[in-house]
Protein backbone atom coordinates (compact mmCIF):
# COMPACT_ATOMS: atom_id res chain seq x y z
CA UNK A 1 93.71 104.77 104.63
CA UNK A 2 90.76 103.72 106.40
CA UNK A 3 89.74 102.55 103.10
CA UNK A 4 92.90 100.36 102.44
CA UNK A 5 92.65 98.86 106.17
CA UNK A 6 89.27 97.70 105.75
CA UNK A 7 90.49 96.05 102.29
CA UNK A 8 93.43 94.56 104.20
CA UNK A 9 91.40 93.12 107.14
CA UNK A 10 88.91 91.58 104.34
CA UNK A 11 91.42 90.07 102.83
CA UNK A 12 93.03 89.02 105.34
CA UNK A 13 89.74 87.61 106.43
CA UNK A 14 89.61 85.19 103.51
CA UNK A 15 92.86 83.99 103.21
CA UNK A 16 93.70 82.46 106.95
CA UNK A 17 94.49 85.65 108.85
CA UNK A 18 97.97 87.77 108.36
CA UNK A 19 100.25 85.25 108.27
CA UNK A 20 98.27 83.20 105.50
CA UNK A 21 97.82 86.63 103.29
CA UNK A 22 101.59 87.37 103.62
CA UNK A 23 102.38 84.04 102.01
CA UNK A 24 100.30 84.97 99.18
CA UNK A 25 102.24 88.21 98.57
CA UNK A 26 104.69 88.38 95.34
CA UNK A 27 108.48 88.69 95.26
CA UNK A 28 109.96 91.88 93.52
CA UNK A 29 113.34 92.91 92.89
CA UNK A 30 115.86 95.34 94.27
CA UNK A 31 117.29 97.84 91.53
CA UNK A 32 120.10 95.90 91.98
CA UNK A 33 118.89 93.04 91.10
CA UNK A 34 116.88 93.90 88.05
CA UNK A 35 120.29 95.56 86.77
CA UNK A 36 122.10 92.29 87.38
CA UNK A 37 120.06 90.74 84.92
CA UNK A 38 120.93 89.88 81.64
CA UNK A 39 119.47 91.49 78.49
CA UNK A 40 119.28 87.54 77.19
CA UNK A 41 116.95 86.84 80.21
CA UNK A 42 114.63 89.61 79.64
CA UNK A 43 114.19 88.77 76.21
CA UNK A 44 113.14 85.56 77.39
CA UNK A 45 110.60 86.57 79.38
CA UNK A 46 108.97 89.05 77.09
CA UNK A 47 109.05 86.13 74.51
CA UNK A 48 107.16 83.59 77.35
CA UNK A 49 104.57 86.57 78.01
CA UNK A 50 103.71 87.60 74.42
CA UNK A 51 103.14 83.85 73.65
CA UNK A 52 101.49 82.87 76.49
CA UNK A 53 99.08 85.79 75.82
CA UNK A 54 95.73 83.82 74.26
CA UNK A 55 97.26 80.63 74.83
CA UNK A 56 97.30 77.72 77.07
CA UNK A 57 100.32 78.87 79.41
CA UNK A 58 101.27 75.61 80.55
CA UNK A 59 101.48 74.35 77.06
CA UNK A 60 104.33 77.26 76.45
CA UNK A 61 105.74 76.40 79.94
CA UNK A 62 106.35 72.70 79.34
CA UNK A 63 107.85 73.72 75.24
CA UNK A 64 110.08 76.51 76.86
CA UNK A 65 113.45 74.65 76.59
CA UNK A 66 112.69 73.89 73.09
CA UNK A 67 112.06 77.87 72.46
CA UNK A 68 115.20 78.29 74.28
CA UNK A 69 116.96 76.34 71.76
CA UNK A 70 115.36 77.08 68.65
CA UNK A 71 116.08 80.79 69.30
CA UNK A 72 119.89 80.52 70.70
CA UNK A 73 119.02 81.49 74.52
CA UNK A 74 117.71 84.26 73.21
CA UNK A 75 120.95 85.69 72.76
CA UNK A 76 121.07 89.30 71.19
CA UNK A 77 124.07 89.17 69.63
CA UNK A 78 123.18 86.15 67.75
CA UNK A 79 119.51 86.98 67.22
CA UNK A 80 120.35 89.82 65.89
CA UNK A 81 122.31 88.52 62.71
CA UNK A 82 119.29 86.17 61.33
CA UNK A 83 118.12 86.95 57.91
CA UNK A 84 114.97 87.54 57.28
CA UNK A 85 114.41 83.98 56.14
CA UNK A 86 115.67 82.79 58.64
CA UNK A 87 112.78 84.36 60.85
CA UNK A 88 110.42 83.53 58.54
CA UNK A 89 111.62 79.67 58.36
CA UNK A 90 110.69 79.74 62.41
CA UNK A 91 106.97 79.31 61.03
CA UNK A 92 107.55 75.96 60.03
CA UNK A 93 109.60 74.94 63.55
CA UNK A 94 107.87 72.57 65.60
CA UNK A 95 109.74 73.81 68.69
CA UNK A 96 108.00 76.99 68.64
CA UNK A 97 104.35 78.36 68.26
CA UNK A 98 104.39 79.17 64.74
CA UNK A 99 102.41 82.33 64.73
CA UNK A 100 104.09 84.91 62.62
CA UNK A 101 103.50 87.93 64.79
CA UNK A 102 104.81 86.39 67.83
CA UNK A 103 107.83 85.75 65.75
CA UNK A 104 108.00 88.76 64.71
CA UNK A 105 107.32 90.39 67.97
CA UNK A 106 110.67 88.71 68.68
CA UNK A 107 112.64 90.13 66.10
CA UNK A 108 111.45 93.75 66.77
CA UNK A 109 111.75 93.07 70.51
CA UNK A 110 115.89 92.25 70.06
CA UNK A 111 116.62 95.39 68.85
CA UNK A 112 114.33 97.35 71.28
CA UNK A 113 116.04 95.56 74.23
CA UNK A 114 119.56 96.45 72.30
CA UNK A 115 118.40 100.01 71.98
CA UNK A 116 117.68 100.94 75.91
CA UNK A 117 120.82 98.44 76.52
CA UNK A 118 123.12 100.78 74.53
CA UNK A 119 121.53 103.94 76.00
CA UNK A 120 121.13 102.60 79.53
CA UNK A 121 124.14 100.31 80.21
CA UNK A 122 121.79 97.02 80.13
CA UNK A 123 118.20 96.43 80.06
CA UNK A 124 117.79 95.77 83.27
CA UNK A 125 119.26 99.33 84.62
CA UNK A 126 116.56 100.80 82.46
CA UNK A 127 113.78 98.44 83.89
CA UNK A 128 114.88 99.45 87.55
CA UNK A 129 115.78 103.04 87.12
CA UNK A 130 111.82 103.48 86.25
CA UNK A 131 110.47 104.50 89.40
CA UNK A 132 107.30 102.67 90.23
CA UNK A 133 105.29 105.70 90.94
CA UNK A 134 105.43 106.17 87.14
CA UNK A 135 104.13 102.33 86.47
CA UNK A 136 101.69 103.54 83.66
CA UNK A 137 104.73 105.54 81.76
CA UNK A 138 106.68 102.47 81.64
CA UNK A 139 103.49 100.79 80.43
CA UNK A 140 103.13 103.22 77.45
CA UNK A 141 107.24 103.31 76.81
CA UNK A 142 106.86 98.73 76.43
CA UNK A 143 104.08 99.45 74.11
CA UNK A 144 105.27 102.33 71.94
CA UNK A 145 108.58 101.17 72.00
CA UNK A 146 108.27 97.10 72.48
CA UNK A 147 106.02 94.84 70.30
CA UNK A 148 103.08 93.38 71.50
CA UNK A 149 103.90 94.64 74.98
CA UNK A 150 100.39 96.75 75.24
CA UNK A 151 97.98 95.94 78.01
CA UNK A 152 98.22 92.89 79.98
CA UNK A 153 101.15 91.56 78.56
CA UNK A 154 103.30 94.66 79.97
CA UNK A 155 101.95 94.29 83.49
CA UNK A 156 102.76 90.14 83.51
CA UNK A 157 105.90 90.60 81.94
CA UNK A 158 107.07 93.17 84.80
CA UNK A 159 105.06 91.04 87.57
CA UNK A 160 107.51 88.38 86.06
CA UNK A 161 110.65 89.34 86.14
CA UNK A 162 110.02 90.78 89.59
CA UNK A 163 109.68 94.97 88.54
CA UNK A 164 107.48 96.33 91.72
CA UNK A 165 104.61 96.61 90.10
CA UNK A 166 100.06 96.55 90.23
CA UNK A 167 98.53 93.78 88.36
CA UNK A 168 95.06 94.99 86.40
CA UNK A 169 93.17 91.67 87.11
CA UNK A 170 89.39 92.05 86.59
CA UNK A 171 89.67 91.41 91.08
CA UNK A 172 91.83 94.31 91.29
CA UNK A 173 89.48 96.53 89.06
CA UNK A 174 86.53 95.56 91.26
CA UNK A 175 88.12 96.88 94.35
CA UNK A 176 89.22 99.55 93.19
CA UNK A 177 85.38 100.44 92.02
CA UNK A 178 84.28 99.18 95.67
CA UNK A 179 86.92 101.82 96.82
CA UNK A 180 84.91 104.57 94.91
CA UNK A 181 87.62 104.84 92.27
CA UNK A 182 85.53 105.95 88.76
CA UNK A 183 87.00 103.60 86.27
CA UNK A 184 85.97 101.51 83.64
CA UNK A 185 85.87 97.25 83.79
CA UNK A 186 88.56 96.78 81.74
CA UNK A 187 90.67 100.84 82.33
CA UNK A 188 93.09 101.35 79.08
CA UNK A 189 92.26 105.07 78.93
CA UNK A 190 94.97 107.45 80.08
CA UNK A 191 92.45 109.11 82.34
CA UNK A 192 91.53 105.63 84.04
CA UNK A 193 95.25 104.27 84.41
CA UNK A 194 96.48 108.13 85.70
CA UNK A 195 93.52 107.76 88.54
CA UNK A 196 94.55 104.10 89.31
CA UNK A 197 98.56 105.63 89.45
CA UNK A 198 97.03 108.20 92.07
CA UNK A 199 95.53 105.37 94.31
CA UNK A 200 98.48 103.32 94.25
CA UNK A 201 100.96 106.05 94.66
CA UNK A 202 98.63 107.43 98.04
CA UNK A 203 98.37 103.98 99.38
CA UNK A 204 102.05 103.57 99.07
CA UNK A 205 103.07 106.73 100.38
CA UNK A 206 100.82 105.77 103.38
CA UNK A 207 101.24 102.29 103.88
CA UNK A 208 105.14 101.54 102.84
CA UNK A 209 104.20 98.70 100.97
CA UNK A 210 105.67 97.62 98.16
CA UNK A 211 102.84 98.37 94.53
CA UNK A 212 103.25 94.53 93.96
CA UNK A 213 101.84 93.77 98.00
CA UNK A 214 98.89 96.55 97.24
CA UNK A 215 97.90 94.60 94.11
CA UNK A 216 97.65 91.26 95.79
CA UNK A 217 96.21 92.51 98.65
CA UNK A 218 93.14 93.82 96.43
CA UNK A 219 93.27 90.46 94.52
CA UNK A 220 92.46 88.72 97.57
CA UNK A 221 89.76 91.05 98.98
CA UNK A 222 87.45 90.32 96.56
CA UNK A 223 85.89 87.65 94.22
CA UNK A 224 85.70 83.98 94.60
CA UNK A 225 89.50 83.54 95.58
CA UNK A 226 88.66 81.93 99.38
CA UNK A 227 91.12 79.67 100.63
């Protein structure tokens, strides 16, 4: 704890005292929010994360309405009934980024969000019944079970659609070294990511903050981030 309070106060430190740090910290759902949620929606989102991954992200922000039409509001139901060249003519469709393996990410990525729909009751009940001590099981479950969902693109998509959740930004992983913590620059080992789940989960236990607030707060405590 004594730890976390000094990474609290330095944080605090650079961004304009409590009040300014606070403004900086991220929403995050209920569980019944994230159930409320539509499978479409999530979809969506995974779809915006995997293509903004190696891209300009404001490009794919200011296209998303066309990506919203091209691929039916990312409705299952009628996703699901394409041919397959019908995905394949999406390579040639201006309104989208016409990378085949995004596309295809897509098409694999409707029938995983049908599959834990059909076994949990909706996406979104699966998504919040994941307790957030476990963050780095859900990680592995989105990329065995998801396309393109490994790494990064797991962690934004969950920061995204509000899932109480750590962020693994290269500030983060630099105060969790200044903390002690013996993990790698860039942690995608199980051994790293199960010592970083121990950190968070102790900080949590102790503190009562939300995994999302812990993240930020370490963002802030370090790098060239001032206000």
């Amino acid at each position: 704890m004594k730890k976390f309070n000094k990474i609290r106060e330095r944080a605090e430190k650079r961004k304009g005292g409590a009040t300014g740090l606070k403004k900086l910290l991220p929403k995050f759902a209920t569980k019944k929010k994230l159930a409320a949620v539509g499978d479409d929606r999530y979809l969506a989102m995974m779809t915006k994360t995997i293509n903004q991954a190696g891209f300009s992200w404001k490009v794919i922000e200011n296209k998303w309405p066309e990506f919203e039409e091209a691929f039916f509001g990312f409705k299952l139901n009628k996703l699901s009934l394409l041919s397959p060249e019908q995905w394949e003519a999406y390579t040639s469709d201006r309104r989208v980024v016409r990378n085949w393996q995004k596309i295809k990410a897509l098409q694999e990525n409707v029938y995983f969000v049908m599959e834990e729909s059909r076994k949990h009751g909706s996406f979104g009940k699966f998504l919040a019944d994941w307790p957030a001590s476990d963050q780095v099981g859900l990680m592995l479950y989105l990329k065995k079970n998801g396309s393109r969902l490994g790494g990064q693109s797991a962690l934004w998509f969950m920061r995204r659609v509000e899932k109480d959740c750590f962020i693994l930004s290269r500030d983060v992983v630099v105060a969790l070294n200044g903390t002690g913590l013996d993990i790698a620059e860039k942690p995608s080992s199980q051994r790293d990511l199960k010592k970083i789940q121990e950190q968070f989960n102790s900080w949590h236990e102790k503190t009562g903050l939300p995994y999302s607030h812990l993240s930020r707060i370490l963002a802030c405590s370090v790098g060239e981030n001032f206000l």
